[in-house]
C-alpha atoms as a PDB file:
ATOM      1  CA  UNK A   1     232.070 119.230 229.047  1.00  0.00           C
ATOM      2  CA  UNK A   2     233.756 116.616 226.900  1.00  0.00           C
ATOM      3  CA  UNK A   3     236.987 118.783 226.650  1.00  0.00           C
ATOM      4  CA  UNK A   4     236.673 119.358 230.315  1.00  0.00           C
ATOM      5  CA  UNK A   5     237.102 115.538 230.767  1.00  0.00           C
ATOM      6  CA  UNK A   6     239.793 115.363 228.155  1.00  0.00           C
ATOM      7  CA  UNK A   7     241.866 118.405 230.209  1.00  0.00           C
ATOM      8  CA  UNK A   8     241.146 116.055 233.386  1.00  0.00           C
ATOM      9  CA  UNK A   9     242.502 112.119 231.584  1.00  0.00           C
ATOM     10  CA  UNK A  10     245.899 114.420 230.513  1.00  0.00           C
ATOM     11  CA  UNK A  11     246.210 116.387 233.453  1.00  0.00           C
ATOM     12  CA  UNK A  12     246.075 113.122 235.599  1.00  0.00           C
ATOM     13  CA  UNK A  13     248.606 111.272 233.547  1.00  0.00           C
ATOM     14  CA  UNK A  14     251.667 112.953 235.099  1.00  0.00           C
ATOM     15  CA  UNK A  15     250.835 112.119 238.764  1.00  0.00           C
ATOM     16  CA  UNK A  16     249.596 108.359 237.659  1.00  0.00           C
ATOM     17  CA  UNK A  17     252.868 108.149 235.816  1.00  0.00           C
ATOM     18  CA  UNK A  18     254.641 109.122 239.141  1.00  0.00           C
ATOM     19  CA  UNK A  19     252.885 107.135 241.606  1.00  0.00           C
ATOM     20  CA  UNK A  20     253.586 104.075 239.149  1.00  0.00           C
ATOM     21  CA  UNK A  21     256.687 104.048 238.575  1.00  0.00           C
ATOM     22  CA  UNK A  22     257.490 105.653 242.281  1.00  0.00           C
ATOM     23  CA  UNK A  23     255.368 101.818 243.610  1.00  0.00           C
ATOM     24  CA  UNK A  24     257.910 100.054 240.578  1.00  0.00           C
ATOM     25  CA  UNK A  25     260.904 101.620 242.074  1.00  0.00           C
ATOM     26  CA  UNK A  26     259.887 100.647 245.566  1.00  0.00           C
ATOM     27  CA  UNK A  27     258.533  97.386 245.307  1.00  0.00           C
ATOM     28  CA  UNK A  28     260.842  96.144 241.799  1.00  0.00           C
ATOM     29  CA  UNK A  29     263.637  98.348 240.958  1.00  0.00           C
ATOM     30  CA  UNK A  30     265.542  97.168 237.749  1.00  0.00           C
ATOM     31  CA  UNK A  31     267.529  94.229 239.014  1.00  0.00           C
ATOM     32  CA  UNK A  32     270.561  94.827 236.564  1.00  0.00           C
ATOM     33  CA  UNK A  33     271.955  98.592 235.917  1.00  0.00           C
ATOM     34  CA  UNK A  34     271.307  99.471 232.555  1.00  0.00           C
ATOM     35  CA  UNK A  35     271.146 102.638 229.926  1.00  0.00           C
ATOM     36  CA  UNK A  36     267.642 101.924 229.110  1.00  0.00           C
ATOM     37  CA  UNK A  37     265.309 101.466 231.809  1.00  0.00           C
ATOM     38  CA  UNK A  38     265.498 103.075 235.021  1.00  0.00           C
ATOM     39  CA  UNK A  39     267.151 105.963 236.911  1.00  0.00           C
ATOM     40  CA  UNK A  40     269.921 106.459 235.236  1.00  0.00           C
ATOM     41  CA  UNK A  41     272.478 108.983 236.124  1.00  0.00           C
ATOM     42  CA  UNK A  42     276.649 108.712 236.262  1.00  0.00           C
ATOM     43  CA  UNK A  43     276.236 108.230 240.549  1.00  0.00           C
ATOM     44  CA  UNK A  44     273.454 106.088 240.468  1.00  0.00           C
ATOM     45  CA  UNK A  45     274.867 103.677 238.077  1.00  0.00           C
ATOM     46  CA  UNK A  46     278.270 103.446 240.112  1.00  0.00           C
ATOM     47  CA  UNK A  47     277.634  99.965 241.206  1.00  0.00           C
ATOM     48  CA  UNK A  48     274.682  98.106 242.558  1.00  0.00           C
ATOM     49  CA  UNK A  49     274.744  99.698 245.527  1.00  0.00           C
ATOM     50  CA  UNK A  50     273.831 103.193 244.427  1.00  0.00           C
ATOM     51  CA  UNK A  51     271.495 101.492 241.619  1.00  0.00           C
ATOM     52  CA  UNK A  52     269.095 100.145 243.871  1.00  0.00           C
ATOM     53  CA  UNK A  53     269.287 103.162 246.345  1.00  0.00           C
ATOM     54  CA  UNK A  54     268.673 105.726 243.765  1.00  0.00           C
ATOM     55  CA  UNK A  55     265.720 104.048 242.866  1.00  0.00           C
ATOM     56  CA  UNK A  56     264.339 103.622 246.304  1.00  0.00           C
ATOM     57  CA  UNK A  57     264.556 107.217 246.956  1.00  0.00           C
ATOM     58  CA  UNK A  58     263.494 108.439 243.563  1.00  0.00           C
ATOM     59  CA  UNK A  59     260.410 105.866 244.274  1.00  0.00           C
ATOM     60  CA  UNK A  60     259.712 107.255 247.725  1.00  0.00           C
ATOM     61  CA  UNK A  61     259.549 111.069 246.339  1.00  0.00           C
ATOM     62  CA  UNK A  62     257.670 110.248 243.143  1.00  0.00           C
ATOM     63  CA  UNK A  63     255.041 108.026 245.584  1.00  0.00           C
ATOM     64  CA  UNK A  64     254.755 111.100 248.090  1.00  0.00           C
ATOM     65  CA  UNK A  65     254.308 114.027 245.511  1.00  0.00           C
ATOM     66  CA  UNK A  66     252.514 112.105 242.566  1.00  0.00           C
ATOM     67  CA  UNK A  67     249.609 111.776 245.544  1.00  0.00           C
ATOM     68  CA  UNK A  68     249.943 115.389 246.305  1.00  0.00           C
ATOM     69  CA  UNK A  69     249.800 116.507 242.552  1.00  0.00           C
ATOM     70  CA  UNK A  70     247.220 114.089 241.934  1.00  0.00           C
ATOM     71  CA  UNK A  71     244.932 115.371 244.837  1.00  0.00           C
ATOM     72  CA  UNK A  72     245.951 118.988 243.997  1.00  0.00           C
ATOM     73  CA  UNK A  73     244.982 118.145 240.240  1.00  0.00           C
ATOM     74  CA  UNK A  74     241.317 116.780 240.897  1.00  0.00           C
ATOM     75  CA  UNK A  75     240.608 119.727 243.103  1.00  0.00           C
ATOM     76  CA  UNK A  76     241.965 122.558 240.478  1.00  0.00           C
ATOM     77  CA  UNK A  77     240.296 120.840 237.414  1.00  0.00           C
ATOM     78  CA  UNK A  78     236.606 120.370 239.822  1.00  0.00           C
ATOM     79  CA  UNK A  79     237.103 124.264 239.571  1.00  0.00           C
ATOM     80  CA  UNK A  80     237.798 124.580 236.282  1.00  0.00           C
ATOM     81  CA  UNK A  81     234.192 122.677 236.009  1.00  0.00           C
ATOM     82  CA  UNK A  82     231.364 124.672 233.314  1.00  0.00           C
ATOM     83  CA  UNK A  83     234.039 127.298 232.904  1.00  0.00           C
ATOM     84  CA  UNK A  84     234.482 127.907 229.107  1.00  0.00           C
ATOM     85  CA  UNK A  85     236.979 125.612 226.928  1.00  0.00           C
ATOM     86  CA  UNK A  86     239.433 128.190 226.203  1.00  0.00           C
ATOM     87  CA  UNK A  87     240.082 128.882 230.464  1.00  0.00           C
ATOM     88  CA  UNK A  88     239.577 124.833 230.720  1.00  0.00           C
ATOM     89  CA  UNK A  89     242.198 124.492 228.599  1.00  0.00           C
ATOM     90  CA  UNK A  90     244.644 127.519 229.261  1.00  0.00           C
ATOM     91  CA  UNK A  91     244.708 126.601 233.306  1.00  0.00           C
ATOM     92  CA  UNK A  92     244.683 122.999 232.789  1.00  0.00           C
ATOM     93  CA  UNK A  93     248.105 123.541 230.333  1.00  0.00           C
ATOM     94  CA  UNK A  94     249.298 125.334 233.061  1.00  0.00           C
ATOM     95  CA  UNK A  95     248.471 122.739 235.500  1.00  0.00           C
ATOM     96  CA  UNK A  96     250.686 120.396 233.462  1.00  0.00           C
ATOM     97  CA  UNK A  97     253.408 123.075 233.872  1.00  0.00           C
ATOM     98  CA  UNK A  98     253.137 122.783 237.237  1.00  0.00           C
ATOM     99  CA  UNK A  99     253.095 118.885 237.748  1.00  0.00           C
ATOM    100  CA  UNK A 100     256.520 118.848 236.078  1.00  0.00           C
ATOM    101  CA  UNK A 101     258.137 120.655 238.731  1.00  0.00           C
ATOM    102  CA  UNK A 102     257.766 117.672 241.231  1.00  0.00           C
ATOM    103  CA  UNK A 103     258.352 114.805 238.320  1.00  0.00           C
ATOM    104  CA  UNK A 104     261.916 116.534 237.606  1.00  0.00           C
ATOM    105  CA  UNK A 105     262.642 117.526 240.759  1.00  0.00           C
ATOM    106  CA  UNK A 106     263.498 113.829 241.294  1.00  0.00           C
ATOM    107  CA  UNK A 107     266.783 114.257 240.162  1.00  0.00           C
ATOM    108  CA  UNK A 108     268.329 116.641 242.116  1.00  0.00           C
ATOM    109  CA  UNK A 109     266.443 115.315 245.454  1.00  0.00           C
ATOM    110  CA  UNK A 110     268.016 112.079 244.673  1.00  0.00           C
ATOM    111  CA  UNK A 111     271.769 113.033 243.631  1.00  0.00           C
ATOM    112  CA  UNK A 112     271.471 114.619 246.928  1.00  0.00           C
ATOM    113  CA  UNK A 113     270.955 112.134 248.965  1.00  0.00           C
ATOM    114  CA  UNK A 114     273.457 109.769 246.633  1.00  0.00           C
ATOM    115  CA  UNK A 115     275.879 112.060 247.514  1.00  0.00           C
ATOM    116  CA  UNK A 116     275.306 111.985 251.125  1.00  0.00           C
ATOM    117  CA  UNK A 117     275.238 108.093 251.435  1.00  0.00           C
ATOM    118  CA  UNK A 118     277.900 107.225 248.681  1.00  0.00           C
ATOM    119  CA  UNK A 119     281.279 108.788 248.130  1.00  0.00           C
ATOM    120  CA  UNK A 120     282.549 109.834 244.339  1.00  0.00           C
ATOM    121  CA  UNK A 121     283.291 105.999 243.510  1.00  0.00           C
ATOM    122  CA  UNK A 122     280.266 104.786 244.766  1.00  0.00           C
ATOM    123  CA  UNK A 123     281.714 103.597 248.059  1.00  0.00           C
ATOM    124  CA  UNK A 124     278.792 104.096 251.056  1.00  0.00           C
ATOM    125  CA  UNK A 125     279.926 106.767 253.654  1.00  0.00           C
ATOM    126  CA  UNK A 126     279.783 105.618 257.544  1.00  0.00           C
ATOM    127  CA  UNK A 127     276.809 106.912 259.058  1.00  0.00           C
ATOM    128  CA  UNK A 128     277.428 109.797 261.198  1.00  0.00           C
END
């Protein structure tokens, strides 16, 4: 049972991380762009423009999914409950697998939509 709650604090660490830094990115974005804390990438450091809507997106998605994996990840680990410590630990690694989809999937969801609001200099596109 005590390895059962272990699986559970590290499987929940990936959606807290999401839903934490998704509220950050929301509510307190990085006011300056810099190369060490935020979402960094060559579009979304363009100018301020891009900074501070890359990380309103990237906030929005990590908010929405980190709830999803984090209600997805209470529900698969109660299941995992009294099964041995070898399947407790095998499906809860592969639970962690799983979670990473959605926390890297940020990136491309977000250079998307960069690229559909901002041109290749960082310029914002007129709204169709």
């Amino acid at each position: 049972m005590g390895f059962w709650f272990l699986m559970l604090f590290f499987d929940l660490l990936i959606p807290a991380t999401m839903l934490g830094f998704g509220t950050l990115f929301m509510k307190r974005p990085p006011k300056d762009i810099n190369s060490v804390f935020g979402y960094r990438t060559a579009r979304s450091m363009k100018n301020q423009a891009t900074w501070e809507f890359a990380h309103c997106c990237a906030g929005r998605f990590w908010v929405r999914w980190g709830w999803i994996t984090l209600a997805g990840s209470l529900v698969w680990m109660l299941l995992l409950l009294g099964k041995t410590a070898d399947a407790v630990g095998l499906w809860g690694g592969i639970l962690c697998g799983v979670q990473l989809v959605p926390m890297l999937a940020v990136v491309p969801v977000t250079e998307r939509a960069l690229k559909r609001h901002f041109d290749q200099f960082g310029r914002r596109l007129p709204e169709e």
